[in-house]
PDB file of N, CA and C in Angstrom:
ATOM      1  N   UNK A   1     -35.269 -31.796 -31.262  1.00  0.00           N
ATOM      2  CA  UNK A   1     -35.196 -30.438 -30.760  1.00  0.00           C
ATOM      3  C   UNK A   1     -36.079 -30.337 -29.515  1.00  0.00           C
ATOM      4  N   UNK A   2     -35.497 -29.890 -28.157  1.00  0.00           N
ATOM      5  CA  UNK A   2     -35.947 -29.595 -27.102  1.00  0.00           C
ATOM      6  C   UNK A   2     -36.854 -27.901 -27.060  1.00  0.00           C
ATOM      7  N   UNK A   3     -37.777 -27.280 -26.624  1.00  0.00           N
ATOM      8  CA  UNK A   3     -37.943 -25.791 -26.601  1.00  0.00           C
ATOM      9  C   UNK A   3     -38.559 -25.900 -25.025  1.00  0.00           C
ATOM     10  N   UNK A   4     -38.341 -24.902 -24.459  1.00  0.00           N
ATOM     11  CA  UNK A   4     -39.419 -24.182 -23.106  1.00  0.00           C
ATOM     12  C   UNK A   4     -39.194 -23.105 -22.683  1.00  0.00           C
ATOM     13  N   UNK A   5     -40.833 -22.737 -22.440  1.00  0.00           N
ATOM     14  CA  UNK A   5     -40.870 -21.100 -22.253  1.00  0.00           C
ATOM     15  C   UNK A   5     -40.011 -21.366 -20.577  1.00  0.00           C
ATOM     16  N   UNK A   6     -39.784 -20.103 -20.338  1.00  0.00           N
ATOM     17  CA  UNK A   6     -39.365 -19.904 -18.650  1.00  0.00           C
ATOM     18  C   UNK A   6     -39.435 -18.109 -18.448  1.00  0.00           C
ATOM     19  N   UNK A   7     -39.120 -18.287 -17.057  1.00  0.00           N
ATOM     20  CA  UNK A   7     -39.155 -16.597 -16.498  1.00  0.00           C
ATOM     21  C   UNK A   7     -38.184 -16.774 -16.209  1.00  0.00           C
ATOM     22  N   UNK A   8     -36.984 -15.245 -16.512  1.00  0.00           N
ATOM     23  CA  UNK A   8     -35.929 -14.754 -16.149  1.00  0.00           C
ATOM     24  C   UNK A   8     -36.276 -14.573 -14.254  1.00  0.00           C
ATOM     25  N   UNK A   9     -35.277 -15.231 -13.686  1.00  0.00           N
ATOM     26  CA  UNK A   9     -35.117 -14.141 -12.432  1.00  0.00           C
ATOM     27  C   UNK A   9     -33.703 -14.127 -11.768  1.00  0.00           C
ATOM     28  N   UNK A  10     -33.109 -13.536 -12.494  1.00  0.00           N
ATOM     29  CA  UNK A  10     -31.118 -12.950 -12.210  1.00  0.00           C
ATOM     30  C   UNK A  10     -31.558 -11.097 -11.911  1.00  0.00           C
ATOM     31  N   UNK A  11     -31.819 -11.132 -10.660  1.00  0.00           N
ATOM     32  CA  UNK A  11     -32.076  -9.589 -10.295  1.00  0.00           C
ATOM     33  C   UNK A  11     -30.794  -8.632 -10.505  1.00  0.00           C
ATOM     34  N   UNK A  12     -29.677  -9.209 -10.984  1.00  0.00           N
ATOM     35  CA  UNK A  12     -28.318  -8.092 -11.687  1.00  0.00           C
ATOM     36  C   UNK A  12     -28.341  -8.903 -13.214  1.00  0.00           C
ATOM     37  N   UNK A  13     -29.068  -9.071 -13.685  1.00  0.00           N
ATOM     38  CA  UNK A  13     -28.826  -9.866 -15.042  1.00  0.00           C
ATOM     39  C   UNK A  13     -27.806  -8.623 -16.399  1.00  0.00           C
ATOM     40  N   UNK A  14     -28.164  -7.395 -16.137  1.00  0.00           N
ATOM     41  CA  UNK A  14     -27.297  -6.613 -17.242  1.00  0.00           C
ATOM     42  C   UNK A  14     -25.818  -6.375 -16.550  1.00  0.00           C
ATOM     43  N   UNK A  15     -25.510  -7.102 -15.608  1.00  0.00           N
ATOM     44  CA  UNK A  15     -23.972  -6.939 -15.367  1.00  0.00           C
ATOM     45  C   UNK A  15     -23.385  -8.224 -16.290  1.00  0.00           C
ATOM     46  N   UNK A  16     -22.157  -8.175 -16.285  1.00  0.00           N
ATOM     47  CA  UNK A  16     -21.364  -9.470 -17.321  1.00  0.00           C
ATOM     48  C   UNK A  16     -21.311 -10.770 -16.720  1.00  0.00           C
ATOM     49  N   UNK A  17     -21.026 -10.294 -14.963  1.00  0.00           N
ATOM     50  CA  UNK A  17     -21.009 -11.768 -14.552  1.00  0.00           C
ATOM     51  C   UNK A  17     -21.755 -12.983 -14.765  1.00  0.00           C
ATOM     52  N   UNK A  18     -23.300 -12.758 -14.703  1.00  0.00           N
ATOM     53  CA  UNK A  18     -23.946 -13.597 -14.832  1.00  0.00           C
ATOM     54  C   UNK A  18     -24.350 -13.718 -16.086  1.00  0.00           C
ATOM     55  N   UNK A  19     -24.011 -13.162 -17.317  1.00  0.00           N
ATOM     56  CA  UNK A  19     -24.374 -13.054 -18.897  1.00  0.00           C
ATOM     57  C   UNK A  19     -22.951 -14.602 -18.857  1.00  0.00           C
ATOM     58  N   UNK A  20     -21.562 -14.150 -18.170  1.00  0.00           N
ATOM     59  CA  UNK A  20     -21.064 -14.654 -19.021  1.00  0.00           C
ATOM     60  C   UNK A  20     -20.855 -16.505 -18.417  1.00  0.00           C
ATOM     61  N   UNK A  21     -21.628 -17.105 -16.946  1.00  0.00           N
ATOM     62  CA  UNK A  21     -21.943 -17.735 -16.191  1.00  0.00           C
ATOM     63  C   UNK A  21     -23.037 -18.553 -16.939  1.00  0.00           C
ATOM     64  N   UNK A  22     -24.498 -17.715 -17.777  1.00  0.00           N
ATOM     65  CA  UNK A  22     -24.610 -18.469 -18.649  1.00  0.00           C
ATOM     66  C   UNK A  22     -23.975 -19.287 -19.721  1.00  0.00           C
ATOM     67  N   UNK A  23     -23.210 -18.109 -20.292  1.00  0.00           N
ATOM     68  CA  UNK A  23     -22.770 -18.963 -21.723  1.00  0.00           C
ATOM     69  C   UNK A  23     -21.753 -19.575 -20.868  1.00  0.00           C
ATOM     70  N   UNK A  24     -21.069 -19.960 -20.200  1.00  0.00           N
ATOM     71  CA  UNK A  24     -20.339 -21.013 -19.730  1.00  0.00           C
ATOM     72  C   UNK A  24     -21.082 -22.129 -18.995  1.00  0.00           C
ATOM     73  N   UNK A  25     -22.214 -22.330 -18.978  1.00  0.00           N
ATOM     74  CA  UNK A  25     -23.067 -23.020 -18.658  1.00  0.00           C
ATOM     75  C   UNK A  25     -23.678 -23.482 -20.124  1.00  0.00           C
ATOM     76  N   UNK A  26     -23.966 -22.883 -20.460  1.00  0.00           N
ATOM     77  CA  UNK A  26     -24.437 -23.251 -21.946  1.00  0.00           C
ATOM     78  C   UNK A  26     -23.377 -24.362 -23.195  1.00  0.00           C
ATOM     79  N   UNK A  27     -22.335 -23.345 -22.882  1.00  0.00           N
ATOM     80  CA  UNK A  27     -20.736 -23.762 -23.201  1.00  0.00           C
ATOM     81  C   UNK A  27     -20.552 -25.562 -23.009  1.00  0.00           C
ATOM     82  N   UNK A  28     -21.283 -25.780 -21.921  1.00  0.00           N
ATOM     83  CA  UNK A  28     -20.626 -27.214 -21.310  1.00  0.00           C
ATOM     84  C   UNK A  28     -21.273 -28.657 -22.072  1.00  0.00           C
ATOM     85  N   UNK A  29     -22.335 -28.146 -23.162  1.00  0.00           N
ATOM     86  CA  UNK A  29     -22.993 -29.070 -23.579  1.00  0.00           C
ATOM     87  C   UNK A  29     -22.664 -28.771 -25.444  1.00  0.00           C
ATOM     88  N   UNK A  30     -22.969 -30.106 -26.083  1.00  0.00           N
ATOM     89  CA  UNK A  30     -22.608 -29.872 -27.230  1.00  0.00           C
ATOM     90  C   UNK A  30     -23.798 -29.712 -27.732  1.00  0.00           C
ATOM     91  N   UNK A  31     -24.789 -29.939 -27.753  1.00  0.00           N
ATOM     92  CA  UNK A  31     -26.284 -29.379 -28.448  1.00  0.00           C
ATOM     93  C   UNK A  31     -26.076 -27.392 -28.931  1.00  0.00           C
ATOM     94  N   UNK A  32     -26.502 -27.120 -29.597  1.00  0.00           N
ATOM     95  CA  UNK A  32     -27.052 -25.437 -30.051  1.00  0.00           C
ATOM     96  C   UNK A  32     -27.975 -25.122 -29.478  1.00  0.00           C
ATOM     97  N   UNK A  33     -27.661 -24.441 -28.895  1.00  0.00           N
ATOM     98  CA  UNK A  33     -28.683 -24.011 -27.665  1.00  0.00           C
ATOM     99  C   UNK A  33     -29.078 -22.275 -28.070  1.00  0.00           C
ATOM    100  N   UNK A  34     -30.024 -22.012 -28.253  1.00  0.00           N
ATOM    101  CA  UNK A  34     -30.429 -20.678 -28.515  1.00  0.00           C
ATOM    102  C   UNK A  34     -31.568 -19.843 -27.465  1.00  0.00           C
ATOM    103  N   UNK A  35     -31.789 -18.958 -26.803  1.00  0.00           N
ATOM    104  CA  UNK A  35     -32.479 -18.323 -26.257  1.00  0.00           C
ATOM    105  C   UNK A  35     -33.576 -17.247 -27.355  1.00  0.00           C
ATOM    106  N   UNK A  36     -34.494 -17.306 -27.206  1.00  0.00           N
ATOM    107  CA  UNK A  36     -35.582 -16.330 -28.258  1.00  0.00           C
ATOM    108  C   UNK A  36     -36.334 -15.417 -26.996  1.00  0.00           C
ATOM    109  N   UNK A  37     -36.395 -14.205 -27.487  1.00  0.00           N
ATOM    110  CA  UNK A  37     -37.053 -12.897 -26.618  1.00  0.00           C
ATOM    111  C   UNK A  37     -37.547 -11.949 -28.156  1.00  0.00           C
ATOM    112  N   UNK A  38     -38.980 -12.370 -28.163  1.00  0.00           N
ATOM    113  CA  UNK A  38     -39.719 -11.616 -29.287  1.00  0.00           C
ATOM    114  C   UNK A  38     -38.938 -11.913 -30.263  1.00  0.00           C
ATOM    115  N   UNK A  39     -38.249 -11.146 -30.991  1.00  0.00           N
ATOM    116  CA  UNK A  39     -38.131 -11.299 -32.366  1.00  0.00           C
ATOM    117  C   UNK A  39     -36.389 -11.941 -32.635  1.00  0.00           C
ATOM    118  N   UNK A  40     -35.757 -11.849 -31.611  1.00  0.00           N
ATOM    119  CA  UNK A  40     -34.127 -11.669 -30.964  1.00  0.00           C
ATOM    120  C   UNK A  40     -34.280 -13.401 -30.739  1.00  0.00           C
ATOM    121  N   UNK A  41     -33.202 -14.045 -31.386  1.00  0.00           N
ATOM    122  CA  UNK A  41     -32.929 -15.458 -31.494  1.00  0.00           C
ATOM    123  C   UNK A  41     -31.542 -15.334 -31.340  1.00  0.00           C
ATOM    124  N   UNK A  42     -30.858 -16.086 -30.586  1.00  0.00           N
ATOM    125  CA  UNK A  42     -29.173 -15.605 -29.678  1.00  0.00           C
ATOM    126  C   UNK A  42     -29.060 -17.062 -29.491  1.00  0.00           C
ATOM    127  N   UNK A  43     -27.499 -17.214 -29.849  1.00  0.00           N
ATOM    128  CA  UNK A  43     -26.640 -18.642 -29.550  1.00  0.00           C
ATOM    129  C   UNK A  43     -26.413 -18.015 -28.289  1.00  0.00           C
ATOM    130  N   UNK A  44     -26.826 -19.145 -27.343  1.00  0.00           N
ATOM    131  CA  UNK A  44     -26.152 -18.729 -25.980  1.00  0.00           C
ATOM    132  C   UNK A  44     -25.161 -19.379 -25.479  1.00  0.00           C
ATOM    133  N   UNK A  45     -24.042 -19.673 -26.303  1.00  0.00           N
ATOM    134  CA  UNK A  45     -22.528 -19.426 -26.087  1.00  0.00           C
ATOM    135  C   UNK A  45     -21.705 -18.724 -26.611  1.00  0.00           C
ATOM    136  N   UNK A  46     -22.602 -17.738 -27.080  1.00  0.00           N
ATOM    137  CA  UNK A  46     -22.462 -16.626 -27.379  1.00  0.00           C
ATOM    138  C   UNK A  46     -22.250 -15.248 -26.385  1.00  0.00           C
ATOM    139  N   UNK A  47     -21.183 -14.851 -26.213  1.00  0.00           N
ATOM    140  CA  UNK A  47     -20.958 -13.806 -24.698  1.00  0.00           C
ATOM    141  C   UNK A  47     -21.582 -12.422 -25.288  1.00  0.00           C
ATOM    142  N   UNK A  48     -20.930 -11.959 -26.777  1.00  0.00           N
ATOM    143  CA  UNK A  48     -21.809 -10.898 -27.138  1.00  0.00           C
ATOM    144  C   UNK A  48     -23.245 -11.030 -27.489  1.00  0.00           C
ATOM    145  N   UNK A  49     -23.634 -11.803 -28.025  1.00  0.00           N
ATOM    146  CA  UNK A  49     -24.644 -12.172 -28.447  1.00  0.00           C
ATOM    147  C   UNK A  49     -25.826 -11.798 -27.371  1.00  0.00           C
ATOM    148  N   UNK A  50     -25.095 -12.535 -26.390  1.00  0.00           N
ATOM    149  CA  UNK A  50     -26.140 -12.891 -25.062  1.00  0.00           C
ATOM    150  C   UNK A  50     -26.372 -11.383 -24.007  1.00  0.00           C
ATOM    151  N   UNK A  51     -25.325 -10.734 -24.283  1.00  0.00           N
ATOM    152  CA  UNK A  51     -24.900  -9.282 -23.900  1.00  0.00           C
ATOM    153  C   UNK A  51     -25.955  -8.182 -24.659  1.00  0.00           C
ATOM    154  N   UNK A  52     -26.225  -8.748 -26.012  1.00  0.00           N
ATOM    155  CA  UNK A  52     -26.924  -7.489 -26.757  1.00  0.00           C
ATOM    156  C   UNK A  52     -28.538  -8.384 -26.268  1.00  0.00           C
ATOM    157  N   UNK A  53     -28.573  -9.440 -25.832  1.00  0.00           N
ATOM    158  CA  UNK A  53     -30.224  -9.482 -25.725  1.00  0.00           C
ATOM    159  C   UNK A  53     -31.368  -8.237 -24.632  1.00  0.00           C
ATOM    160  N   UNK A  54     -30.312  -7.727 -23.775  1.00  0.00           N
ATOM    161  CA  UNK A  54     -30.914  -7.047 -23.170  1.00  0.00           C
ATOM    162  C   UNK A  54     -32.088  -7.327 -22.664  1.00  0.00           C
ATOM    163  N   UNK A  55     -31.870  -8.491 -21.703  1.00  0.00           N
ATOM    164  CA  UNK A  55     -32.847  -9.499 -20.569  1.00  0.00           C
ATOM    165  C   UNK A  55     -33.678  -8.109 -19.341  1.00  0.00           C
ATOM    166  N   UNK A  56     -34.624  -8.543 -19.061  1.00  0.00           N
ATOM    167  CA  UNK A  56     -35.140  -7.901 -18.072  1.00  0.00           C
ATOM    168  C   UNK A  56     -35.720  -9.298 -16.954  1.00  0.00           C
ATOM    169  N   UNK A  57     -35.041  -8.560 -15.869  1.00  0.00           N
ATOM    170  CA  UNK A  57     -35.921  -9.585 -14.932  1.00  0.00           C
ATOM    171  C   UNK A  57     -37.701  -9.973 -15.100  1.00  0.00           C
ATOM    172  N   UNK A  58     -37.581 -11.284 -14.619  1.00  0.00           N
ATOM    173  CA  UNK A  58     -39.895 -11.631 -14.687  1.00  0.00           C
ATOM    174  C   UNK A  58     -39.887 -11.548 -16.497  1.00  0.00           C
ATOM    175  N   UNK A  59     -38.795 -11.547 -17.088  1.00  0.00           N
ATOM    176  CA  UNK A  59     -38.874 -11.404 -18.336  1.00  0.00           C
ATOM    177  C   UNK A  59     -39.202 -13.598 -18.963  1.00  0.00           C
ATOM    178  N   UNK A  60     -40.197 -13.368 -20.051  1.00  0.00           N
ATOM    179  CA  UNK A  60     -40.228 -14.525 -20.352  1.00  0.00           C
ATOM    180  C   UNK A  60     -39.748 -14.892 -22.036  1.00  0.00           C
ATOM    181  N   UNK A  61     -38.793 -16.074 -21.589  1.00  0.00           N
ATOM    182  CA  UNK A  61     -38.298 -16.615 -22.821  1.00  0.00           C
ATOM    183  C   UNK A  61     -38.888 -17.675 -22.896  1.00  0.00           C
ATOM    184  N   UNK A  62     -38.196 -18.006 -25.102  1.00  0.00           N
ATOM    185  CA  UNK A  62     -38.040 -19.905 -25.256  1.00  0.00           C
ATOM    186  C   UNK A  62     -36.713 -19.986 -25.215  1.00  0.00           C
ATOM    187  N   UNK A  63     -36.592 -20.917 -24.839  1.00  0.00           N
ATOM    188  CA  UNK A  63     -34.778 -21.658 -25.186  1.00  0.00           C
ATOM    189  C   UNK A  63     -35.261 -22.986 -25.911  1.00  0.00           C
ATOM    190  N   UNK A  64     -34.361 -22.586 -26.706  1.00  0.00           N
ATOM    191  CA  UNK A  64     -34.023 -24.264 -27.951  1.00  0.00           C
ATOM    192  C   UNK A  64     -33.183 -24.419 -27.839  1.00  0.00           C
ATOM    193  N   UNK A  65     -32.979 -26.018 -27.998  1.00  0.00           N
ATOM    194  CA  UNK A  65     -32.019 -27.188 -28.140  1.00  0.00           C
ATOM    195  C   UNK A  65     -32.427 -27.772 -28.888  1.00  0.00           C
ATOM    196  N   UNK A  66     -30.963 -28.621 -29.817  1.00  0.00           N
ATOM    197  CA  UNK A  66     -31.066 -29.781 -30.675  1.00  0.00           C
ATOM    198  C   UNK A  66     -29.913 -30.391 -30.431  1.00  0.00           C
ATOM    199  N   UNK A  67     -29.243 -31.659 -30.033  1.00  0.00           N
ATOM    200  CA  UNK A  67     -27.971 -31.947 -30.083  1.00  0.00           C
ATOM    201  C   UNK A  67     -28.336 -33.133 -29.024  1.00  0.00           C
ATOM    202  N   UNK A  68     -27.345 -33.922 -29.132  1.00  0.00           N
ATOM    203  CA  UNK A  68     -27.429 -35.235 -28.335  1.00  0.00           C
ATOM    204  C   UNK A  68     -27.821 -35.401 -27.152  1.00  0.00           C
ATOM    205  N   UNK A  69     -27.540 -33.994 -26.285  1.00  0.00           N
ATOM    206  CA  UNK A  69     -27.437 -33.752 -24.877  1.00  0.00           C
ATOM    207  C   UNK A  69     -28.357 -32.309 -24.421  1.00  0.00           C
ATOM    208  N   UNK A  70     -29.328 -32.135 -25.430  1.00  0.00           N
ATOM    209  CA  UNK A  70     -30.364 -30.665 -25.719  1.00  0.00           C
ATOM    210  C   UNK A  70     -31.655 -30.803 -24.178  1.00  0.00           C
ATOM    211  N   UNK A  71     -31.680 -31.484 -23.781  1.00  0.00           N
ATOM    212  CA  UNK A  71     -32.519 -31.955 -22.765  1.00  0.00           C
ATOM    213  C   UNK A  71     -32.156 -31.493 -21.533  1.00  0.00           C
ATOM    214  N   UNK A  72     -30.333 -31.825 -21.022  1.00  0.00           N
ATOM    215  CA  UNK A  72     -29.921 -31.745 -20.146  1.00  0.00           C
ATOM    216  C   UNK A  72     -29.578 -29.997 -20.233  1.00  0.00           C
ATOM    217  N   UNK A  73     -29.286 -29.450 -21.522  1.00  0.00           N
ATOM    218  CA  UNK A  73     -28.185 -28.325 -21.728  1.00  0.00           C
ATOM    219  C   UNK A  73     -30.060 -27.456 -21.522  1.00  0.00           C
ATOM    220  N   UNK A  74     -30.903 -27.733 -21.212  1.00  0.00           N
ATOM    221  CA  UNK A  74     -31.843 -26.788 -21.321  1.00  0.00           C
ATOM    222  C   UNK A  74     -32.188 -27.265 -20.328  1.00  0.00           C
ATOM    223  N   UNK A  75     -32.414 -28.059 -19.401  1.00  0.00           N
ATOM    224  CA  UNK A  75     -32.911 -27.951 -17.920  1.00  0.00           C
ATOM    225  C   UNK A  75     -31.395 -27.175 -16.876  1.00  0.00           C
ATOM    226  N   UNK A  76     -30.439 -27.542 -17.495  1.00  0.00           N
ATOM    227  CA  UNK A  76     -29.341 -26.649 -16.471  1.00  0.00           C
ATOM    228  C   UNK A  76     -29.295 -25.334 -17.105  1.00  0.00           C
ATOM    229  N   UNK A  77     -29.352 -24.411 -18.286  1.00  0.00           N
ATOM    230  CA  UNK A  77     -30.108 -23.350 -18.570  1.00  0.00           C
ATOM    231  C   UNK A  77     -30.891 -22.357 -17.255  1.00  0.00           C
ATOM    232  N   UNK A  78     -31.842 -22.872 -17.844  1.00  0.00           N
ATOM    233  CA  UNK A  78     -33.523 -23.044 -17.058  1.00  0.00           C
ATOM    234  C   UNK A  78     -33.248 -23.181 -15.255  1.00  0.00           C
ATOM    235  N   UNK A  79     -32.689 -24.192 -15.412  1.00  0.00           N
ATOM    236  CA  UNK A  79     -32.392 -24.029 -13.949  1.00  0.00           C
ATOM    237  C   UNK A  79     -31.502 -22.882 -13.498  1.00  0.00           C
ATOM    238  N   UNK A  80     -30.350 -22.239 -13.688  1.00  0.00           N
ATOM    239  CA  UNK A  80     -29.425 -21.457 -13.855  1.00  0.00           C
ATOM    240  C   UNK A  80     -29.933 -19.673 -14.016  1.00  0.00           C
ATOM    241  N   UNK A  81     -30.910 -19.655 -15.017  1.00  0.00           N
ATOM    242  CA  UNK A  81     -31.568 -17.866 -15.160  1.00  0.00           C
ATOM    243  C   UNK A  81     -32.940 -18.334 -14.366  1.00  0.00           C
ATOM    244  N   UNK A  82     -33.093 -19.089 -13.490  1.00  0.00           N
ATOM    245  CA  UNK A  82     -34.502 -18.870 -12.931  1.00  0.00           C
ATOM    246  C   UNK A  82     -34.193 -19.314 -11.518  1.00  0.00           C
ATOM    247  N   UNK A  83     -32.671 -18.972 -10.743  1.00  0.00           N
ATOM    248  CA  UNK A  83     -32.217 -19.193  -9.516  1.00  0.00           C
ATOM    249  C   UNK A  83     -31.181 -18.900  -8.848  1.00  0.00           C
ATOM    250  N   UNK A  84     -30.757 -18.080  -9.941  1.00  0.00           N
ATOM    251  CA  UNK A  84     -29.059 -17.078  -9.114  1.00  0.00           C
ATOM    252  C   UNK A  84     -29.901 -16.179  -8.626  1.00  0.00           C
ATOM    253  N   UNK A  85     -29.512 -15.909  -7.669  1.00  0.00           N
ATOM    254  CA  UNK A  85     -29.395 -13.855  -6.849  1.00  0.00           C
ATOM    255  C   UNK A  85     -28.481 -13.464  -6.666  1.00  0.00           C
TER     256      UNK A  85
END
């Protein structure tokens, strides 16, 4: 199992486009990939799921991985909510 904290910075993050840009990013790896914000633990290939987390920008998460490919599916993550505008 992979985990790391990071800072949100998607300055339109409550529109769909980029909710659903994650989970198709997320989507591309076979590991379970989950995002945690306080108490809120979300599959993020999950479109509703990821929709009800209700992200705030400068906002800080963990993301977990476990799966063959949990390394890669959490640095393109990570890379991905900490570099769209």
């Amino acid at each position: 199992m992979t985990t790391a904290k990071f800072t949100v910075s998607l300055p339109n993050y409550v529109e769909a486009r980029p909710v659903a840009e994650i989970v198709q990013t997320a989507s591309q790896y076979e590991s379970t990939i989950y995002l945690i914000s306080g108490t809120k633990k979300i599959n993020a290939k999950s479109i509703m799921g990821m929709m009800s987390l209700g992200l705030h920008n400068n906002e800080e998460l963990c993301i977990e991985a476990d799966g063959s490919d949990e390394q890669q599916a959490v640095d393109a993550v990570i890379r991905y909510m900490s570099t769209v505008a």
